[in-house]
PDB file of N, CA and C in Angstrom:
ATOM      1  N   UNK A   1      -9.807 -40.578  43.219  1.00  0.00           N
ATOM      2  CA  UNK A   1      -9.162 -39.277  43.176  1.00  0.00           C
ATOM      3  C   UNK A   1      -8.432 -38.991  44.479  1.00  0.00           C
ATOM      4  N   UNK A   2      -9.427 -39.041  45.846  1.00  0.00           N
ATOM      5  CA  UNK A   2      -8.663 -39.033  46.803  1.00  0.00           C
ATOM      6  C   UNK A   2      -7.140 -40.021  47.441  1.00  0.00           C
ATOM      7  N   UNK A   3      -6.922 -40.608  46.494  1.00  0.00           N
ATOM      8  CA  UNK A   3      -5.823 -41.763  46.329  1.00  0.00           C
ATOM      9  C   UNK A   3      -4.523 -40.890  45.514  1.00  0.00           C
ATOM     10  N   UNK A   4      -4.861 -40.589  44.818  1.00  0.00           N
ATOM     11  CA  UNK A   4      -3.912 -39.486  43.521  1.00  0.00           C
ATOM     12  C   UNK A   4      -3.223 -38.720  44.448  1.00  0.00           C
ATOM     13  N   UNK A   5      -4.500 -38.386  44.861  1.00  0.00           N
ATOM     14  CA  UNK A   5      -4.011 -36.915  45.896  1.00  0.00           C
ATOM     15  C   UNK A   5      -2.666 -37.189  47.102  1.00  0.00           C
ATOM     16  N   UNK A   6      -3.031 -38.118  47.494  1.00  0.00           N
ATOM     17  CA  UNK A   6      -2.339 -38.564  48.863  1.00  0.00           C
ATOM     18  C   UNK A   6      -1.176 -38.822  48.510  1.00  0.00           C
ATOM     19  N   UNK A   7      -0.993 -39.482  46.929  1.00  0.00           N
ATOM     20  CA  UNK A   7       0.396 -39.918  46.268  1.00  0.00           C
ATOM     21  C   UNK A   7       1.301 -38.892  46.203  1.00  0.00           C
ATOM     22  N   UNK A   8       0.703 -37.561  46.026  1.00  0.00           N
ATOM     23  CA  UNK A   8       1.508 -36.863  45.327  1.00  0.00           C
ATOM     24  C   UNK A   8       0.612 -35.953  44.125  1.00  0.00           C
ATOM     25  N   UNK A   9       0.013 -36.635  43.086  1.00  0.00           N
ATOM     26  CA  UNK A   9      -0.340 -35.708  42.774  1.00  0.00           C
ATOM     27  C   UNK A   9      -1.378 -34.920  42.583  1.00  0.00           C
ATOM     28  N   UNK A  10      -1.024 -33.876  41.750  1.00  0.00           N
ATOM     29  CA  UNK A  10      -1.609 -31.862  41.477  1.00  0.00           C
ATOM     30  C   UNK A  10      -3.600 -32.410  41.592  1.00  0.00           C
ATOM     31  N   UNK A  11      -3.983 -31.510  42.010  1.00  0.00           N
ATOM     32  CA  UNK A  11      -5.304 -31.413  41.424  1.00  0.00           C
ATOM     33  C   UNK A  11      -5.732 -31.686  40.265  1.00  0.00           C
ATOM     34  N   UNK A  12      -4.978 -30.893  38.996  1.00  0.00           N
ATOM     35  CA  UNK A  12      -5.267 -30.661  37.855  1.00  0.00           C
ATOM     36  C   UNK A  12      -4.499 -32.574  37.331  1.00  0.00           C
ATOM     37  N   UNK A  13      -3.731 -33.005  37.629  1.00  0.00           N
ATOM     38  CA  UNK A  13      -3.234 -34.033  37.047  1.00  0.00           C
ATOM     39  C   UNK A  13      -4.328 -35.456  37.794  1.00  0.00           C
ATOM     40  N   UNK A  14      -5.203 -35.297  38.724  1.00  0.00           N
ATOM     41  CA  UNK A  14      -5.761 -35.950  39.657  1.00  0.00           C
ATOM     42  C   UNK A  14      -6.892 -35.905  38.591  1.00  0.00           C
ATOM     43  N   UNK A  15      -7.559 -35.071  38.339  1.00  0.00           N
ATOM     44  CA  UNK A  15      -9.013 -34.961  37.156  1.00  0.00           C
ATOM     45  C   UNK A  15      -8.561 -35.294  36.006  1.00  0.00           C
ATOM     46  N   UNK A  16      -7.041 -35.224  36.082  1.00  0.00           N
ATOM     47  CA  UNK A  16      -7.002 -36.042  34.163  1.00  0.00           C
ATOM     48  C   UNK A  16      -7.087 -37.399  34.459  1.00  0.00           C
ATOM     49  N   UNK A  17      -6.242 -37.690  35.424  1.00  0.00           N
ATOM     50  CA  UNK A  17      -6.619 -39.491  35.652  1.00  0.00           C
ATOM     51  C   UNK A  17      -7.587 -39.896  35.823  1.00  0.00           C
ATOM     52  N   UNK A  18      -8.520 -39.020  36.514  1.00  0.00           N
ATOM     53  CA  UNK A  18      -9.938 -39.682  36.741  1.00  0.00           C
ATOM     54  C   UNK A  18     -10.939 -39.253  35.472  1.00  0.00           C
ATOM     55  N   UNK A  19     -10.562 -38.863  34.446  1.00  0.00           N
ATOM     56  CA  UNK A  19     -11.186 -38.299  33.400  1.00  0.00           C
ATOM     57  C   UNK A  19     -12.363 -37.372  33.267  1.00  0.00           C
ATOM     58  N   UNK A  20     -12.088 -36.117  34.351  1.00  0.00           N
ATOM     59  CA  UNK A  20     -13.222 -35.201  34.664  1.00  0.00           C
ATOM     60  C   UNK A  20     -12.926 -34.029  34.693  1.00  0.00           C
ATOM     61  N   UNK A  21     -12.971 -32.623  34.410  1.00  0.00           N
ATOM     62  CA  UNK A  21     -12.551 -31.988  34.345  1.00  0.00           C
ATOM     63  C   UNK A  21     -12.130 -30.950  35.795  1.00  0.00           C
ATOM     64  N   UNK A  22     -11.723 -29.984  35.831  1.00  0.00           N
ATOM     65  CA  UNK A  22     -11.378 -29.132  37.034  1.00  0.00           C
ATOM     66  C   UNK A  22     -12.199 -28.567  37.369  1.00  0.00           C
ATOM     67  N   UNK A  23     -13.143 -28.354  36.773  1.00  0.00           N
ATOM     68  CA  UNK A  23     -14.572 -27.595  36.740  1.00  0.00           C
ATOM     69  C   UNK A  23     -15.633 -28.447  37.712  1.00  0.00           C
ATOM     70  N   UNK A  24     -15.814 -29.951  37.054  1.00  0.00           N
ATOM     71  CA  UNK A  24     -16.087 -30.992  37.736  1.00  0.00           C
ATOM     72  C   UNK A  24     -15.927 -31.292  39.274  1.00  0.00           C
ATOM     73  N   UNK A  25     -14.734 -31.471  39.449  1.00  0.00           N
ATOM     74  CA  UNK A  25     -14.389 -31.442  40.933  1.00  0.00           C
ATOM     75  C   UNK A  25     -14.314 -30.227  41.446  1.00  0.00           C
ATOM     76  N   UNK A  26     -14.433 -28.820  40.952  1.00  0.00           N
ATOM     77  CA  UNK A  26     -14.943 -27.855  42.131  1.00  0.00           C
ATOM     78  C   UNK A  26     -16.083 -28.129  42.167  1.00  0.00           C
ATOM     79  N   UNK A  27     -17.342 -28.279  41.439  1.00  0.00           N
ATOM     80  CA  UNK A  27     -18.583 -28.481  42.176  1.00  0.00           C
ATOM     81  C   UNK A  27     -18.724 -29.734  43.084  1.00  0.00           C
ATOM     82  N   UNK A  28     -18.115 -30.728  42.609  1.00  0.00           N
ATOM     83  CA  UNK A  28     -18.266 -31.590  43.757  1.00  0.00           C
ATOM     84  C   UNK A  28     -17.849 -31.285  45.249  1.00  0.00           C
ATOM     85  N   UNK A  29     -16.779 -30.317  45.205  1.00  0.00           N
ATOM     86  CA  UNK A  29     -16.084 -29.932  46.497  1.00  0.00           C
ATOM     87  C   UNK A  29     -17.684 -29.233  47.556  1.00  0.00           C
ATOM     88  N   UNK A  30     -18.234 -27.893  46.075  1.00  0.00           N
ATOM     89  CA  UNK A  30     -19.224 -27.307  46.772  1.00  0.00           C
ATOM     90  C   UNK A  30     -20.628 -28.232  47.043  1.00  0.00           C
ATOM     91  N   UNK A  31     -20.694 -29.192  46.141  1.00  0.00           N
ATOM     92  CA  UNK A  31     -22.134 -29.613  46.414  1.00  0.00           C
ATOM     93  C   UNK A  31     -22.176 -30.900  47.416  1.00  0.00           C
ATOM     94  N   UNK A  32     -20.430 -31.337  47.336  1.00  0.00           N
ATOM     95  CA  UNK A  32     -20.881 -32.842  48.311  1.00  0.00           C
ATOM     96  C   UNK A  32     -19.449 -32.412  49.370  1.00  0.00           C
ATOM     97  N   UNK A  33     -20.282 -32.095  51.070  1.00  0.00           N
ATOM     98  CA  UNK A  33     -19.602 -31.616  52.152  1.00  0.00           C
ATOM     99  C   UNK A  33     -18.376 -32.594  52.370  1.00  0.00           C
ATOM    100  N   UNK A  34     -18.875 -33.712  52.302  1.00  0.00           N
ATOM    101  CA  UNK A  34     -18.334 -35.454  52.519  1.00  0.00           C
ATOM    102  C   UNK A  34     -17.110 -35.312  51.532  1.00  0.00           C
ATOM    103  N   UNK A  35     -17.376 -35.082  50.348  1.00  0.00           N
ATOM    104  CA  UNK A  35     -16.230 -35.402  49.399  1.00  0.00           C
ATOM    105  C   UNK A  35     -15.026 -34.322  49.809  1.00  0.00           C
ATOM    106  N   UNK A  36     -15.832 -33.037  49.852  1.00  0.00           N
ATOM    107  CA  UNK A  36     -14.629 -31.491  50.013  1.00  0.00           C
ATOM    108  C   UNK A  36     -13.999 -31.711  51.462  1.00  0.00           C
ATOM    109  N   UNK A  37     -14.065 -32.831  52.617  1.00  0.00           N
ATOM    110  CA  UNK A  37     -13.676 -32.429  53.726  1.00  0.00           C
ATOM    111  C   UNK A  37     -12.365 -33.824  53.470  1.00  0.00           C
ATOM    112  N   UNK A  38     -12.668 -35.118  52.519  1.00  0.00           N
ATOM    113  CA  UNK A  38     -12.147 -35.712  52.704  1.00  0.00           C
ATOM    114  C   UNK A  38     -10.705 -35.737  51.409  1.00  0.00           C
ATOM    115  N   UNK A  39     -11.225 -34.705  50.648  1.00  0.00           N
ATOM    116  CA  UNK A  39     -10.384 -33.923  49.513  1.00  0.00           C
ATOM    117  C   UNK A  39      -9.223 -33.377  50.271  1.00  0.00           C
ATOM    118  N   UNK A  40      -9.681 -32.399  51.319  1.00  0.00           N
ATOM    119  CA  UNK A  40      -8.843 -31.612  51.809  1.00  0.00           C
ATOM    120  C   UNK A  40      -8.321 -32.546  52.619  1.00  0.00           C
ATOM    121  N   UNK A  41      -8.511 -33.210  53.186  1.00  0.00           N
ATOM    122  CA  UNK A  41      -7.804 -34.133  54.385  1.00  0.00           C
ATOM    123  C   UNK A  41      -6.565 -34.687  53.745  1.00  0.00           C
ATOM    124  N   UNK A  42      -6.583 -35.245  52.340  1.00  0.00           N
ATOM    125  CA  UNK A  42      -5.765 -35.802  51.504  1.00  0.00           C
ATOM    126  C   UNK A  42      -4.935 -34.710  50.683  1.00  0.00           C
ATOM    127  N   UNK A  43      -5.200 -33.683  50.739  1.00  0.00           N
ATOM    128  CA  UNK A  43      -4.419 -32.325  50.644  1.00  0.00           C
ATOM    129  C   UNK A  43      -3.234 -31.932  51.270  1.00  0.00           C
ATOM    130  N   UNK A  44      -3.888 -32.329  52.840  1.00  0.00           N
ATOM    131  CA  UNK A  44      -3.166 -32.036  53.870  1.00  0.00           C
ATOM    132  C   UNK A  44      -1.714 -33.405  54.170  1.00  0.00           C
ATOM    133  N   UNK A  45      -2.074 -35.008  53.751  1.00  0.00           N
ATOM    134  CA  UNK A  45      -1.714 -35.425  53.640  1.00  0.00           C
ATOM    135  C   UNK A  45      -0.350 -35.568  52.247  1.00  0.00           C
ATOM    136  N   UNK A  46      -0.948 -35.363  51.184  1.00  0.00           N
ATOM    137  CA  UNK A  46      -0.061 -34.462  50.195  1.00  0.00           C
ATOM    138  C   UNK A  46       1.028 -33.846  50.780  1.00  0.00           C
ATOM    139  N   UNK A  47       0.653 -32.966  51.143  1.00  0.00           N
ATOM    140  CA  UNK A  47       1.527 -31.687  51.954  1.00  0.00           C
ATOM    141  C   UNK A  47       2.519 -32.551  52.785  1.00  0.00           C
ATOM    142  N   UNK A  48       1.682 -33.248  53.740  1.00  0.00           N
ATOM    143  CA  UNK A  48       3.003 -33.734  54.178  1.00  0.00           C
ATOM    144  C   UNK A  48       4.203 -34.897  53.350  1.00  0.00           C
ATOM    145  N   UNK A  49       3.383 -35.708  52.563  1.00  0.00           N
ATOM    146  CA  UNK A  49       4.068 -36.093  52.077  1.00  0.00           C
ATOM    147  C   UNK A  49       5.489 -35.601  51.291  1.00  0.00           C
ATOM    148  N   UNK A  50       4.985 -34.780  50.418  1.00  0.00           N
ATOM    149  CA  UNK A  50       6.049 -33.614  49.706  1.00  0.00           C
ATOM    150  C   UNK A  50       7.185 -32.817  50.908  1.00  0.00           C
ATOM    151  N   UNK A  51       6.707 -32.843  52.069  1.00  0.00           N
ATOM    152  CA  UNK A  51       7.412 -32.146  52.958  1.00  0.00           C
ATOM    153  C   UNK A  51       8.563 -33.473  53.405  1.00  0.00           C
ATOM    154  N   UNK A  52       8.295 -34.063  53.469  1.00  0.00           N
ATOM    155  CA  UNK A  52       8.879 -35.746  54.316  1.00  0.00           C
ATOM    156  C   UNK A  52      10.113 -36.018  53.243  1.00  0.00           C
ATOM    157  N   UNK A  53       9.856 -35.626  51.693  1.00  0.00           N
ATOM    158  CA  UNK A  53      10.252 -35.980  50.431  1.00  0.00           C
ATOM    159  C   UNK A  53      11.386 -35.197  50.425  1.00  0.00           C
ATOM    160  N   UNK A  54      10.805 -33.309  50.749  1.00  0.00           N
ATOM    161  CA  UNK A  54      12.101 -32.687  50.287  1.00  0.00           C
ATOM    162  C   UNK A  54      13.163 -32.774  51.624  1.00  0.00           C
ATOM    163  N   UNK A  55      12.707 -32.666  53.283  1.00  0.00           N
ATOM    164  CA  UNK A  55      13.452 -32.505  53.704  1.00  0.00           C
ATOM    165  C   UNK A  55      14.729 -34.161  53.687  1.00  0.00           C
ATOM    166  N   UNK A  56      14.313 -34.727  53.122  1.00  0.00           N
ATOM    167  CA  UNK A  56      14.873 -36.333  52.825  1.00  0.00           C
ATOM    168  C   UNK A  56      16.138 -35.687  52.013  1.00  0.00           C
ATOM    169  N   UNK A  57      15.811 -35.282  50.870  1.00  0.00           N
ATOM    170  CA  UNK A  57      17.049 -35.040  49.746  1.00  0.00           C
ATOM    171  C   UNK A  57      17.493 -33.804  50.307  1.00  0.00           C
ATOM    172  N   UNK A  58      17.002 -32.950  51.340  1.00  0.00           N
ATOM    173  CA  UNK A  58      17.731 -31.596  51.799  1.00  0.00           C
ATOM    174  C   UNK A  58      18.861 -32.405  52.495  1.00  0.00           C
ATOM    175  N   UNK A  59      18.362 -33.692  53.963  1.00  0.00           N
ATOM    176  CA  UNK A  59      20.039 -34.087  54.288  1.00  0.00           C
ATOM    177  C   UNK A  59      20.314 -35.055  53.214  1.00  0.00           C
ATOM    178  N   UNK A  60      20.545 -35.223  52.763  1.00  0.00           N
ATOM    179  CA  UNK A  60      20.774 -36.094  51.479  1.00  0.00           C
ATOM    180  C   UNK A  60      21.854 -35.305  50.724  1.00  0.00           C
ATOM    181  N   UNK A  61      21.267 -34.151  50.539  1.00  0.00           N
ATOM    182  CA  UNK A  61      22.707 -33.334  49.781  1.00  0.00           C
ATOM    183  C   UNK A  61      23.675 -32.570  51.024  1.00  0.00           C
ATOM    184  N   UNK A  62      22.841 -32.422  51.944  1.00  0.00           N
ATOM    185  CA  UNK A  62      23.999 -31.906  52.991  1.00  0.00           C
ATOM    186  C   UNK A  62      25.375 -33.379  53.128  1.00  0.00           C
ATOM    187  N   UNK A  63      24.747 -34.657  53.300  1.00  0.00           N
ATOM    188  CA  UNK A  63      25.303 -35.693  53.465  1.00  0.00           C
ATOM    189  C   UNK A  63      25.955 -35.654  52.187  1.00  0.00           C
ATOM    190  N   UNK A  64      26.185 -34.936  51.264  1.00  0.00           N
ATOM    191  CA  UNK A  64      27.238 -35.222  49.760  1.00  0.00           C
ATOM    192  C   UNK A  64      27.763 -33.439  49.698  1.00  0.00           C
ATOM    193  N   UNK A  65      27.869 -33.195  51.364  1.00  0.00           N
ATOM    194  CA  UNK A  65      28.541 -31.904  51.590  1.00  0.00           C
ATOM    195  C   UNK A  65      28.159 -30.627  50.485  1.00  0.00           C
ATOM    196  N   UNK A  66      26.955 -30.238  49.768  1.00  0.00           N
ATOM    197  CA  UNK A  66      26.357 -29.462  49.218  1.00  0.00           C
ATOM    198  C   UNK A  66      26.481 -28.024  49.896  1.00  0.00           C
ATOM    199  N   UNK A  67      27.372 -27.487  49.865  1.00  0.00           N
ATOM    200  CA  UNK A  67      27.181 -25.566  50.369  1.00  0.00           C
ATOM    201  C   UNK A  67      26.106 -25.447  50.821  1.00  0.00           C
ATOM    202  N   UNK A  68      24.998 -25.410  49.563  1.00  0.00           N
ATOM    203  CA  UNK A  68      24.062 -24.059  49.319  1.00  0.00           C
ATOM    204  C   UNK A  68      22.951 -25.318  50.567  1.00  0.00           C
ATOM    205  N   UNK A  69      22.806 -26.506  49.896  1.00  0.00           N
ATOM    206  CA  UNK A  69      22.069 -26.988  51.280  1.00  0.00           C
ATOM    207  C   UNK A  69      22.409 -26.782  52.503  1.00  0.00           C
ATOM    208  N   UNK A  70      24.069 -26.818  52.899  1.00  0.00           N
ATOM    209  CA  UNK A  70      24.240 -26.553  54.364  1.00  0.00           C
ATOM    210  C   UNK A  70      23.960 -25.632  54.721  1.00  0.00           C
ATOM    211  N   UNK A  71      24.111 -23.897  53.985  1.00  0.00           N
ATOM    212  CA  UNK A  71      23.728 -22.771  54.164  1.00  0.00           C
ATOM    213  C   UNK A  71      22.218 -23.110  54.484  1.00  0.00           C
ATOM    214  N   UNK A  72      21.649 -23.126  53.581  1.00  0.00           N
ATOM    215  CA  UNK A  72      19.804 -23.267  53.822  1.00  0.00           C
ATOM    216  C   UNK A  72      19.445 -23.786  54.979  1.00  0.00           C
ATOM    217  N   UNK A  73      20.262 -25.060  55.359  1.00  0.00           N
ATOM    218  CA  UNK A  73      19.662 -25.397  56.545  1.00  0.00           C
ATOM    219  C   UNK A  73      20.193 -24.285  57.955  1.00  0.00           C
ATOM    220  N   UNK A  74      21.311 -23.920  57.820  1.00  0.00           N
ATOM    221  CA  UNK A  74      21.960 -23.444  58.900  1.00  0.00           C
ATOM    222  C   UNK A  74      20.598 -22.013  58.729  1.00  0.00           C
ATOM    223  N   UNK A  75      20.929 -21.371  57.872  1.00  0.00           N
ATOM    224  CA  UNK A  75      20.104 -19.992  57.766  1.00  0.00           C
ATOM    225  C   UNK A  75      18.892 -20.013  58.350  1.00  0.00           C
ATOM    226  N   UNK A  76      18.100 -21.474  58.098  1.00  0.00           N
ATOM    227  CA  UNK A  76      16.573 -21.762  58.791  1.00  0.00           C
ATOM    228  C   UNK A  76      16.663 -22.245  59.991  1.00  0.00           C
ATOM    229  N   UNK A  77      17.424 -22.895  60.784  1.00  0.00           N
ATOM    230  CA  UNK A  77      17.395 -23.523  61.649  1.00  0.00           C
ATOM    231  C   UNK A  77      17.719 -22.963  63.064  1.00  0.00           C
ATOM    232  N   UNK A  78      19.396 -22.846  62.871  1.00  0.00           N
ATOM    233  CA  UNK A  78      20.281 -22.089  63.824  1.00  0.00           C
ATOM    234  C   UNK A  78      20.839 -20.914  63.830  1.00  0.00           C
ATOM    235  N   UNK A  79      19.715 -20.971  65.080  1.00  0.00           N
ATOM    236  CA  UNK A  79      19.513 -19.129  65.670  1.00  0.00           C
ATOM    237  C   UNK A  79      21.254 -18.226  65.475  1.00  0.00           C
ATOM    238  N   UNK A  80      22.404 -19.250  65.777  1.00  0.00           N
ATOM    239  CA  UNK A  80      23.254 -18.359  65.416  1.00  0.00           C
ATOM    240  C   UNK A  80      23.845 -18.140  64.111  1.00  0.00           C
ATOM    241  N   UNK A  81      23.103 -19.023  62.811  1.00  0.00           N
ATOM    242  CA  UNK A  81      23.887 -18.235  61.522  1.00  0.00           C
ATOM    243  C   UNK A  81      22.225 -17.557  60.986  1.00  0.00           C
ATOM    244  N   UNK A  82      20.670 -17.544  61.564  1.00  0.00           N
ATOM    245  CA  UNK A  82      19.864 -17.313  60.838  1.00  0.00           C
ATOM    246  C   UNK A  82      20.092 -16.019  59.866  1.00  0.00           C
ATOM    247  N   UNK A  83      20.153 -15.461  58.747  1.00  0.00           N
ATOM    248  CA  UNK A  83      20.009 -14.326  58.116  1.00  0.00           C
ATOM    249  C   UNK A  83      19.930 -12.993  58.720  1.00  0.00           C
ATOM    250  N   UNK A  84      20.183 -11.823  59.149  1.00  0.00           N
ATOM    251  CA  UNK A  84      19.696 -10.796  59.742  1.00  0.00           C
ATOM    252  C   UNK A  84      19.308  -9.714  58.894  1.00  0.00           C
ATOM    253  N   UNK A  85      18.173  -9.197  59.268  1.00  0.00           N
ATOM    254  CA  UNK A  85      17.949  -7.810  57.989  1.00  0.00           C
ATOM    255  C   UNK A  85      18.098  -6.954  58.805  1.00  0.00           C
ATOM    256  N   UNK A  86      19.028  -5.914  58.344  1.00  0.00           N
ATOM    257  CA  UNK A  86      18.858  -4.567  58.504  1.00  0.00           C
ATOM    258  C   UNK A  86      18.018  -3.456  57.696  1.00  0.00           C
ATOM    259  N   UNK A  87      17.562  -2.932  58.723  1.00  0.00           N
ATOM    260  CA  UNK A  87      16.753  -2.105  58.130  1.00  0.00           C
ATOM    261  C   UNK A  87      16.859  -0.557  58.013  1.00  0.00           C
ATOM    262  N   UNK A  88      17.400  -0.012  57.019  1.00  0.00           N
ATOM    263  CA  UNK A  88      17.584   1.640  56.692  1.00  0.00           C
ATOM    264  C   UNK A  88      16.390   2.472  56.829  1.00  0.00           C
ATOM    265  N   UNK A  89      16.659   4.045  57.272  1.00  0.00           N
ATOM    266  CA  UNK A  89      15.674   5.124  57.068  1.00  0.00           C
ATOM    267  C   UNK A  89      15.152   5.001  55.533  1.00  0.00           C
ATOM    268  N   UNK A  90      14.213   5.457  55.147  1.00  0.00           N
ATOM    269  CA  UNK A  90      13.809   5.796  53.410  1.00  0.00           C
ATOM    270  C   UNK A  90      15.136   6.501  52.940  1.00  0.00           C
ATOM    271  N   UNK A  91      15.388   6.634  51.723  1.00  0.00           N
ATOM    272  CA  UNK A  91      16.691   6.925  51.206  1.00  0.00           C
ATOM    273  C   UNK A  91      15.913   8.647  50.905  1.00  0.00           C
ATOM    274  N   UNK A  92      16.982   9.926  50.951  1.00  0.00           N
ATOM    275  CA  UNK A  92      16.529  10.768  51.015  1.00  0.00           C
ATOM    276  C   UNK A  92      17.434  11.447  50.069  1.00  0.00           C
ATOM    277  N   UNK A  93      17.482  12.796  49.618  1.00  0.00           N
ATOM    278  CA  UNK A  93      17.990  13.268  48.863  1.00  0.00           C
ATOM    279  C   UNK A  93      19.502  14.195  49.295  1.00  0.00           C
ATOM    280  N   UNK A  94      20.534  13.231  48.663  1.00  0.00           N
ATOM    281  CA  UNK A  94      22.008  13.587  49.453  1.00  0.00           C
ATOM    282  C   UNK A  94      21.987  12.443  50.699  1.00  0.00           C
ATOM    283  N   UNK A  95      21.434  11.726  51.032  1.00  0.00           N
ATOM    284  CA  UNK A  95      21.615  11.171  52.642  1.00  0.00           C
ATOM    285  C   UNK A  95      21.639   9.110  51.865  1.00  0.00           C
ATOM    286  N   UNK A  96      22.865   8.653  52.108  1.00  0.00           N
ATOM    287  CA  UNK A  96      22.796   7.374  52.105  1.00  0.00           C
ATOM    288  C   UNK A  96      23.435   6.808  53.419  1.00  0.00           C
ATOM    289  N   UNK A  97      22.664   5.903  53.696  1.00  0.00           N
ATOM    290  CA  UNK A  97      22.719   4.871  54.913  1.00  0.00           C
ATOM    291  C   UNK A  97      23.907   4.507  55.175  1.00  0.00           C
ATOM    292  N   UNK A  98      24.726   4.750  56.881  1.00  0.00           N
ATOM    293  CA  UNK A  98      26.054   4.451  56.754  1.00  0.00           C
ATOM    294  C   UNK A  98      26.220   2.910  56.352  1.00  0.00           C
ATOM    295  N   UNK A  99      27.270   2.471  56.298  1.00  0.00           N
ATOM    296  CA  UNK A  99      27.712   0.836  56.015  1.00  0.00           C
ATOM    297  C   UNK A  99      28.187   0.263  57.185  1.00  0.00           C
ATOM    298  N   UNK A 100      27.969  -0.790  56.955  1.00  0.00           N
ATOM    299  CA  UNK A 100      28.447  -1.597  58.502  1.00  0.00           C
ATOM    300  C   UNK A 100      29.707  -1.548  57.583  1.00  0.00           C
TER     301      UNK A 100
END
């Protein structure tokens, strides 16, 4: 199971391969310390994996000049296009927020 996990996949798709239910592997998490620490370790590994995966095809489509990816990255990254929120008083009765 802890192999599934590390690949990629879900919890729930990890107990169908191993033919046990979801129910199953939460008690194992609670009753065996050993199994739940090395579950999560491969969780964490997961995680990165999936992270390694998307930011791959994020330059991947920037590299096939994609807008909405270049936006995304610029918006997250660099401090000078990040998003800015403005923030209005509560809207009141007769009173709307001037406009930039």
């Amino acid at each position: 199971m802890i192999e599934c996990v590390t690949k990629g996949m879900t919890i729930t798709a990890t107990c169908k391969e191993a033919g046990i239910s979801r129910m199953t592997h939460t008690r194992w998490e609670d009753d065996y310390e050993d199994y739940a620490i090395c579950f999560k370790a491969a969780e964490y590994l997961r995680e990165d994996l999936l992270d390694d995966l998307t930011e791959g095809k994020l330059i991947e489509m920037i590299r096939d000049k994609s807008w909405p990816a270049i936006k995304y990255r610029l918006d997250k990254r660099h401090p000078k296009y990040k998003q800015r929120s403005v923030s209005h008083p509560p809207a009141r009765s007769g009173y709307s927020p001037p406009h930039p």
